[in-house]
Each structure stands twice: as C-alpha cells, then as structure tokens.
Protein backbone atom coordinates (compact mmCIF):
# COMPACT_ATOMS: atom_id res chain seq x y z
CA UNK A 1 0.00 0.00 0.00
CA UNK A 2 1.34 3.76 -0.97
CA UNK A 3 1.84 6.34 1.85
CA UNK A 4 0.62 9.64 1.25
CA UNK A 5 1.84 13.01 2.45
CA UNK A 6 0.40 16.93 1.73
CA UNK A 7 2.18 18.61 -1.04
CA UNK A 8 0.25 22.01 -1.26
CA UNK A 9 -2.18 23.81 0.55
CA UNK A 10 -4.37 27.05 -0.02
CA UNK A 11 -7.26 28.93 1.30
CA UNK A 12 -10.09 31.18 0.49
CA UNK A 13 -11.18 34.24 2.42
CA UNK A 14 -14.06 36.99 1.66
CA UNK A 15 -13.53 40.26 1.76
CA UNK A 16 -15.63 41.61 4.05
CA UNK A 17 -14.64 41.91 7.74
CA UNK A 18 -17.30 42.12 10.48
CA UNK A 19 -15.81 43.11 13.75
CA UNK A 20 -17.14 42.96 17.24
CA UNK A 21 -17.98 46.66 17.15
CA UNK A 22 -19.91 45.95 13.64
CA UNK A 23 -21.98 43.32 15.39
CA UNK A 24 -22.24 45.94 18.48
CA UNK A 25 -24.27 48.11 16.46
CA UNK A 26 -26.77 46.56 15.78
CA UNK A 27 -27.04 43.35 18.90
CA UNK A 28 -26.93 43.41 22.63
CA UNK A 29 -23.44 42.87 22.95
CA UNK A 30 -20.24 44.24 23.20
CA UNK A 31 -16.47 43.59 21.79
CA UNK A 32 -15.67 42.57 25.52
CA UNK A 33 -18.42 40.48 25.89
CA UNK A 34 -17.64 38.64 22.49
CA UNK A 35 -13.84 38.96 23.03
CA UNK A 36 -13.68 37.37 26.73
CA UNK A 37 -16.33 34.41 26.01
CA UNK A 38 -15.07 33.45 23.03
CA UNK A 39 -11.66 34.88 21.97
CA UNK A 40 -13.09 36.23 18.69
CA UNK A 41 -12.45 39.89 17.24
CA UNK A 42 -13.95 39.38 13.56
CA UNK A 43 -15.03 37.13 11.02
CA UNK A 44 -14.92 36.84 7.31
CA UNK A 45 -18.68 36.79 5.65
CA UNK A 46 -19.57 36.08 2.28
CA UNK A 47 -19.17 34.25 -0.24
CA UNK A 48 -20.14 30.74 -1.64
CA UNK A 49 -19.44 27.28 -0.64
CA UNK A 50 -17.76 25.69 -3.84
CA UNK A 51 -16.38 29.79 -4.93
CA UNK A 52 -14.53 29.33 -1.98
CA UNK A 53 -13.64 26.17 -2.56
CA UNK A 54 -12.54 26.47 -5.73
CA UNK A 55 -10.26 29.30 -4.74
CA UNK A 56 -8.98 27.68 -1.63
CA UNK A 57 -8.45 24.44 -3.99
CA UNK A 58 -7.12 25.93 -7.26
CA UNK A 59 -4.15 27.75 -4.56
CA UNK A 60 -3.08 24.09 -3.13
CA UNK A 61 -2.83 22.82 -6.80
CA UNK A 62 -0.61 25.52 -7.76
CA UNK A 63 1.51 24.79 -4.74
CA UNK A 64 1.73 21.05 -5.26
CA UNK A 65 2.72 21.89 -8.75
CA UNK A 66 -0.57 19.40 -9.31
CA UNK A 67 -2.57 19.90 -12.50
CA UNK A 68 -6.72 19.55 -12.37
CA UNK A 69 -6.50 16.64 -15.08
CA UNK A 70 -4.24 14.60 -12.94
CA UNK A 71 -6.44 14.16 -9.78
CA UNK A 72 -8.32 11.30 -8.78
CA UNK A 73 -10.76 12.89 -6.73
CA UNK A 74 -12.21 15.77 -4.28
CA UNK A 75 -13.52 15.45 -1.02
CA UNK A 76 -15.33 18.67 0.06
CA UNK A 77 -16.08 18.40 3.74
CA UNK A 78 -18.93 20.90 4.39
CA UNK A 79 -21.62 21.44 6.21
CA UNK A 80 -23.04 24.20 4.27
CA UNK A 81 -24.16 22.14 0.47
CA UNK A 82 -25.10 24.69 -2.06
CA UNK A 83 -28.19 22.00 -2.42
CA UNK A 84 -29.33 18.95 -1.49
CA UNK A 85 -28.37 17.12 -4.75
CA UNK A 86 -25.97 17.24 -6.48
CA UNK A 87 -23.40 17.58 -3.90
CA UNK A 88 -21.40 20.76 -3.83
CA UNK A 89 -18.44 19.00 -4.53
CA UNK A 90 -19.49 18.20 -8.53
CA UNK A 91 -19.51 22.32 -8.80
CA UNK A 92 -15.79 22.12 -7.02
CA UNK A 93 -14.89 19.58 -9.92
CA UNK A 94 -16.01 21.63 -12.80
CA UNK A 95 -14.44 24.82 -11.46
CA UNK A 96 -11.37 23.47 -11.01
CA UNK A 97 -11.20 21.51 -13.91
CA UNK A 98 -10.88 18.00 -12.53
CA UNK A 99 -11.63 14.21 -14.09
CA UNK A 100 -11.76 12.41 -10.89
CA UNK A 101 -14.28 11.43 -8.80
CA UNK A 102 -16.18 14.31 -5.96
CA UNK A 103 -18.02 13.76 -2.91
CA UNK A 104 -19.53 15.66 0.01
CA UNK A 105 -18.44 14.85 3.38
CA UNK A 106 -20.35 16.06 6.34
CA UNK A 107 -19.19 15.44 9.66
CA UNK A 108 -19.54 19.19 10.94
CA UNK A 109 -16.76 20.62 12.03
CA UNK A 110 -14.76 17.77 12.58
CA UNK A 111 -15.37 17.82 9.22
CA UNK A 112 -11.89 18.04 7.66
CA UNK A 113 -9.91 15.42 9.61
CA UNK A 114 -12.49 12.82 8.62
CA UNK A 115 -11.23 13.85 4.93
CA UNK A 116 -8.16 13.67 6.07
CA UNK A 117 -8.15 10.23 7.27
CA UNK A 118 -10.37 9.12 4.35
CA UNK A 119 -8.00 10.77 1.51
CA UNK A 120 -5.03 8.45 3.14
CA UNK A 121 -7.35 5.24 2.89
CA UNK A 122 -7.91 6.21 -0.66
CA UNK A 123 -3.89 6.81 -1.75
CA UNK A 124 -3.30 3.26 0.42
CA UNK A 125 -5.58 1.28 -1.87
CA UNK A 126 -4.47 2.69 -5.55
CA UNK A 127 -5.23 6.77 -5.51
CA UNK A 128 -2.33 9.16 -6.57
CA UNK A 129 -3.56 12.74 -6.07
CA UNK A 130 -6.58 13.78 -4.08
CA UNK A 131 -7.75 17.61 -3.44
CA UNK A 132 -9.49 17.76 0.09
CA UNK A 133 -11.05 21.19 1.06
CA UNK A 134 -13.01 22.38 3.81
CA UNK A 135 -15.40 25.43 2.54
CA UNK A 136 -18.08 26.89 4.92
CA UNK A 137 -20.34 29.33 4.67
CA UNK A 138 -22.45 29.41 8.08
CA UNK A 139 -23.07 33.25 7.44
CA UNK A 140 -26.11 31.15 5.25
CA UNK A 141 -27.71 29.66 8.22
CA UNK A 142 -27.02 31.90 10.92
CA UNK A 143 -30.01 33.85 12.58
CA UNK A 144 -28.16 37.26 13.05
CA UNK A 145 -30.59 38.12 15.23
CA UNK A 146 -28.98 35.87 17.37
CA UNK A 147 -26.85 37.14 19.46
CA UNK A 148 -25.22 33.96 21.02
CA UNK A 149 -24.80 32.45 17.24
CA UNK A 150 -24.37 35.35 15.31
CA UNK A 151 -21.04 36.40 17.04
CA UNK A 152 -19.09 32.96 16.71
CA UNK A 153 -19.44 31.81 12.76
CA UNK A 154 -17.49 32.59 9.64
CA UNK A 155 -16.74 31.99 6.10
CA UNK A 156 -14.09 30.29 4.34
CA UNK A 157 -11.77 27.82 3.06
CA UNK A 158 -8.89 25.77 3.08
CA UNK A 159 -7.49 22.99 1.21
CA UNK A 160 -4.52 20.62 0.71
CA UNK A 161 -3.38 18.11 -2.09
CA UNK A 162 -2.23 14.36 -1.04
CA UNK A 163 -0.11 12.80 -2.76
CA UNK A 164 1.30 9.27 -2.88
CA UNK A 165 4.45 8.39 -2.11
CA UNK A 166 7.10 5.33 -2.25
CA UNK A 167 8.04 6.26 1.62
CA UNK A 168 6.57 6.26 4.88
CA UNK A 169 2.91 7.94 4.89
CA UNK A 170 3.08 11.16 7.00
CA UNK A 171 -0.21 9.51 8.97
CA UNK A 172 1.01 8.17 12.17
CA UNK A 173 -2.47 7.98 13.79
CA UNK A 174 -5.89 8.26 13.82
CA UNK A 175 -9.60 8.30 15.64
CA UNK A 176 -12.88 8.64 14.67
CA UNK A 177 -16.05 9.01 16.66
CA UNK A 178 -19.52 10.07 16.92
CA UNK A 179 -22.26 10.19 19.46
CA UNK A 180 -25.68 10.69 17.70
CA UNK A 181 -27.32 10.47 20.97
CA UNK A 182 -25.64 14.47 21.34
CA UNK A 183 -27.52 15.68 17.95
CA UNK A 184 -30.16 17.88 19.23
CA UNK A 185 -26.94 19.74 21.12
CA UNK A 186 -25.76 21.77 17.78
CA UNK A 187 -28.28 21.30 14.47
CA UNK A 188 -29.56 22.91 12.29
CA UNK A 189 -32.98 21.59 10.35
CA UNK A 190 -33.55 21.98 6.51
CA UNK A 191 -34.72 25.84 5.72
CA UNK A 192 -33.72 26.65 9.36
CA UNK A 193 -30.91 28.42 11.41
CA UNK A 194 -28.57 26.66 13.50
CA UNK A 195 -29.27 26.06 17.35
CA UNK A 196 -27.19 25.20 20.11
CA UNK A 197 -26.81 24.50 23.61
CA UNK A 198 -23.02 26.04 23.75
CA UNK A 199 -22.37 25.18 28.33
CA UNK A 200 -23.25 21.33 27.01
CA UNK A 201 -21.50 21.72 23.59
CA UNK A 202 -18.37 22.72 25.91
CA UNK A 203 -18.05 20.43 28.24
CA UNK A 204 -18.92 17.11 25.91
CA UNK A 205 -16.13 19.10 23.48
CA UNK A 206 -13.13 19.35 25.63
CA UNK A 207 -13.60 15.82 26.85
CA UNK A 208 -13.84 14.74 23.00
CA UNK A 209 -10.55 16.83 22.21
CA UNK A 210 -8.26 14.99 24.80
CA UNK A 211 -9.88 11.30 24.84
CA UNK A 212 -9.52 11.42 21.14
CA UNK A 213 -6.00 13.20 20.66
CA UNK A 214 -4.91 10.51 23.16
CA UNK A 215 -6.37 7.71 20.85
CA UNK A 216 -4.72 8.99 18.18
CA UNK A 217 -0.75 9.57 19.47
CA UNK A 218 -1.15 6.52 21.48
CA UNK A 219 -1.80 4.85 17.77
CA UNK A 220 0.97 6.94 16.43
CA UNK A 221 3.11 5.12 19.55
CA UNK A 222 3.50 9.00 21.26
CA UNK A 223 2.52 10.98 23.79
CA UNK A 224 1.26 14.86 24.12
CA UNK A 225 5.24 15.64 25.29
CA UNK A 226 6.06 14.61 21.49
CA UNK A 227 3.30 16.69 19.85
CA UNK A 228 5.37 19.89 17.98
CA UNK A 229 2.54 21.48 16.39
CA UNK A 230 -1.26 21.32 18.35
CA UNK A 231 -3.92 22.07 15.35
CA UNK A 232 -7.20 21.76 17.04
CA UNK A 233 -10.93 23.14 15.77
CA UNK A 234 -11.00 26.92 16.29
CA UNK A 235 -14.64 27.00 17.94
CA UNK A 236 -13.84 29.16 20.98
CA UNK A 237 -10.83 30.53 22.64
CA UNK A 238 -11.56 28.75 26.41
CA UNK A 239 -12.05 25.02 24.56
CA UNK A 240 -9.08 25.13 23.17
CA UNK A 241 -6.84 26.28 26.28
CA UNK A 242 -8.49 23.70 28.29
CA UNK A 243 -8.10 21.16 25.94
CA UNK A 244 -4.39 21.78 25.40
CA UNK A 245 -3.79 22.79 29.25
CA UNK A 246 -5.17 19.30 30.19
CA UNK A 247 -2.61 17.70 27.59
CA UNK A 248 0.05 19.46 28.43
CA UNK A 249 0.50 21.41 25.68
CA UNK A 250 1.93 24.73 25.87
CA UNK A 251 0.71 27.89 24.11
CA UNK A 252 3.70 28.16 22.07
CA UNK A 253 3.05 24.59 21.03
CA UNK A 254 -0.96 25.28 19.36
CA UNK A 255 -2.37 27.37 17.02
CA UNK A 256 -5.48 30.34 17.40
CA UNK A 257 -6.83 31.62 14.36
CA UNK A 258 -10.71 32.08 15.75
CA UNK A 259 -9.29 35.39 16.57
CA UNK A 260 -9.72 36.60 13.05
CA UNK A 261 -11.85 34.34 11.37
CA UNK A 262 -14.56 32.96 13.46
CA UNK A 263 -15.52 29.41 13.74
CA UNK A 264 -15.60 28.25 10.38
CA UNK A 265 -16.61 24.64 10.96
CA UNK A 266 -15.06 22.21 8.66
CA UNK A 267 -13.02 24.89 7.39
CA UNK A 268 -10.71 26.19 10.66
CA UNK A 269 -8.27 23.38 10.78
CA UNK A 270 -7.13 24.11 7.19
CA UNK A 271 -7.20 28.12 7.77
CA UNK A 272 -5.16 27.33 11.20
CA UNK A 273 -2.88 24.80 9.62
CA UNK A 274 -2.19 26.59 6.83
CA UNK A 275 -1.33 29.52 9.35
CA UNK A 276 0.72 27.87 10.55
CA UNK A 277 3.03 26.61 7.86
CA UNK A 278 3.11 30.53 6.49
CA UNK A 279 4.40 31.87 9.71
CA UNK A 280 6.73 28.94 10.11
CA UNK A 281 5.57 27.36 12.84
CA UNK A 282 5.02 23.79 11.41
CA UNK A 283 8.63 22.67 9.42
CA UNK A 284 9.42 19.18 7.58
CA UNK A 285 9.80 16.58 10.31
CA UNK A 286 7.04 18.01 12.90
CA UNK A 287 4.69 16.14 14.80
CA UNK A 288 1.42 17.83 14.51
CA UNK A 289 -1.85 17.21 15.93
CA UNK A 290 -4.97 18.36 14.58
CA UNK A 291 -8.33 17.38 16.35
CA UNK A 292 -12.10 18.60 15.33
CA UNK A 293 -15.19 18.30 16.99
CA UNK A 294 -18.83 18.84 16.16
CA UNK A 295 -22.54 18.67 15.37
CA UNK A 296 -23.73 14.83 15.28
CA UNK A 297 -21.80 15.21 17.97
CA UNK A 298 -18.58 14.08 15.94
CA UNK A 299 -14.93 14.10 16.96
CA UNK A 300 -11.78 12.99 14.82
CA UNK A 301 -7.89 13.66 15.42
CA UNK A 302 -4.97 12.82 13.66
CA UNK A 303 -1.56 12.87 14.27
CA UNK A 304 0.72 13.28 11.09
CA UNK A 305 4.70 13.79 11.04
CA UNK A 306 4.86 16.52 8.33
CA UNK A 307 6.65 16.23 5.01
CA UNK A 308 6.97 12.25 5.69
C-alpha cells in the first residue's frame, strides 16, 4: 500500500470583515463580551461554498505543482451544500477543472480530519492525487438576530493536495467518533438556522478533544510531550486552552486563528494549519496534531509527522 503526504495547501477568504464593534451596532453585545467568552475579534462573511472552494483548492494545486487533469478525486467536507443534490463537490470539480471522482463529506466541524483520514485510505488502496477542502459558509444559516450564534461563525476555506508516495505515509495515527445520541446539542434543520446549547456543547467538546488526541498519538506510539505542532478546531478561545492545558501542551506549542476568522466549521483546521506553515511554525519533520469536533456530535484527530 502507498503512503501519502500533503504537497500544497491554499485557502479562500471573503472580503468583508465584520468586527465585534460591527456586530455591536446593531445586537446586545459588546467587543468585551464577544472577546472574553469566546476569543473572537472578527469574522470573514460572504461568499459561496464551492467559490470558496474552488479558490482555496485551485491555490493548493498551484503549490503542489498538481494539475486539475491529474487528480483522482475531491472530497469537500462541508456542512453548508449549495443544495441537497448534487453535492457541492461536482460544482468544485467543474471549477477546477478535474476528471476524478467528488463527494460531500459532512461530519460538521470535525469535518476536515475525517477527509483527512479518508483521503489516506484512498492513496493506500491505488489513488495518486486527491484535493481535500473544507469550505463553509455558516453566514447562510445563521439567525443574526442571534446574538449567542451570530457572534461565533465565519466563512471560508482551506485545502490541501495528497499525494502518494514510495516512503513512509506522514499519517502516524488516527480516531474517529460520533455520538448521535448528542444531535439535538448543535443542528440545524432543513430551511432553518442553526441552534445550540453552547455550556453542554463545551463540556462534551473538551472531553472529546483529549480522549480522542490521546487515541490517536497513542496509535501513532507517542505521547502529548512529542506533539510539535497542536492544530485543534478553532470554535472558541476557552475550549481550546483547556483542551491543550489538560494535555500538556503549551501555548507556544498550538495554534489560534478564531481570533480573526470565526468558527468556520469544517473549514478552521485548514485556515489554522495553513497559518501555521506561512508563519513557520510547522517545518518538515514536525509532529502535529490536529483534532475537530462537532454537530452529530462528531470528533476525529490525527496525528501526522509533516513532510513524511
């Protein structure tokens, strides 16, 4: 079976900003409110779910050096479809120009690292080149009349290329889960707005975040002391410092994007990792964690020694 590594990566922002004063204006709330439950400042809005996604895509191709024609397939983890059929994904596939194969992946915002993991089964049994992006664009089903909702999404994109490869694969280890029993926490119903209960959403996610990182290094045959790089679901500020506190992971050791973009479901591990790797924080030979959690309720980590 053929390891697989990521070759390029890209992502896709809108233009428009919305800060916490913006959403000030016009909600009961306040930048210090926002700011000190949740550790946002603004948020990208706009947009659509495969434009995005073709721009976050079409970047990682250019960076691989990949062309459209040679890849065998796209996996667009959302959970914002353009429709209910066809999947989002067969837009992705014409704007980009691709032959392979596209399919829609929703596992909410562990969205992404159940592509991840998927993409690497895919190389091991025959696959060459696969595009995986996460594209959101909760702005779409967000009541912004909602004050405790309104302030925490985002839009956007990232993406990365896997490619096979003769050596190691840079997949060291990997869990999945899901409790559907913990659906009615964080939903959202056809023509409707997402709804959550965010003290239970919490408290199931920061449990989530360390059973399943732990799953996953002690797969990889490591421990949290070995983890360089911490890449974990940017949903709010306090989840992720108590996730990585009760790791023992240092803040110079994870990453915080939801500063600046929001929580972008299946699309903020991309946007952080990607971060990451342009400020030079993740370097060939890195041990880097990522971990998601979401609606369903879902969880997934992965632990990945980069440029295997």
């Amino acid at each position: 079976m053929s390891g697989a590594r990521i070759t390029g990566w890209g992502i896709a922002l809108p233009d428009k900003v919305v800060t916490n004063e913006d959403l000030s204006a016009r909600l009961d709330t306040s930048d210090a409110w926002i700011t000190e439950r949740t550790g946002i400042k603004e948020r990208r809005i706009g947009g659509t779910t495969s434009g995005l996604a073709v721009e976050a895509g079409r970047a990682a191709l250019a960076r691989a050096g990949v062309r459209p024609e040679d890849v065998d397939a796209v996996i667009l983890a959302t959970t914002t479809p353009e429709g209910i059929v066809p999947g989002t994904s067969a837009a992705v596939q014409e704007g980009l120009g691709i032959g392979g194969g596209a399919f829609d992946l929703n596992a909410a915002c562990s969205g992404f690292v159940y592509g991840l993991v998927t993409a690497h089964g895919l190389i091991a049994t025959g696959a060459r080149r696969i595009l995986l992006v996460g594209s959101e664009t909760l702005s779409k089903i967000t009541d912004w009349d909602d004050r405790t909702l309104a302030v925490l999404v985002g839009d956007g994109a990232g993406a990365v290329v896997l490619e096979a490869t003769d050596g190691p694969s840079e997949l060291l280890g990997w869990h999945l889960g899901a409790d559907g029993s913990l659906r009615h926490l964080l939903y959202c119903e056809h023509g409707g707005y997402l709804a959550m209960n965010g003290k239970e959403i919490f408290r199931h996610a920061v449990r989530a975040v360390i059973e399943s990182s732990l799953v996953a290094l002690q797969r990889a045959g490591l421990t949290p002391d070995d983890v360089d790089l911490f890449v974990p679901h940017q949903a709010n500020a306090r989840i992720i410092v108590a996730a990585a506190e009760r790791l023992g992971i240092a803040p110079e050791r994870y990453v915080v994007t939801i500063d600046r973009y929001g929580n972008t479901s299946s699309a903020s591990i991309p946007l952080a990792l990607a971060d990451a790797l342009e400020t030079g924080r993740l370097r060939e030979g890195s041990t880097v964690l990522l971990s998601g959690f979401g609606g369903g309720m879902t969880w997934a980590s992965a632990v990945l020694r980069w440029g295997a």
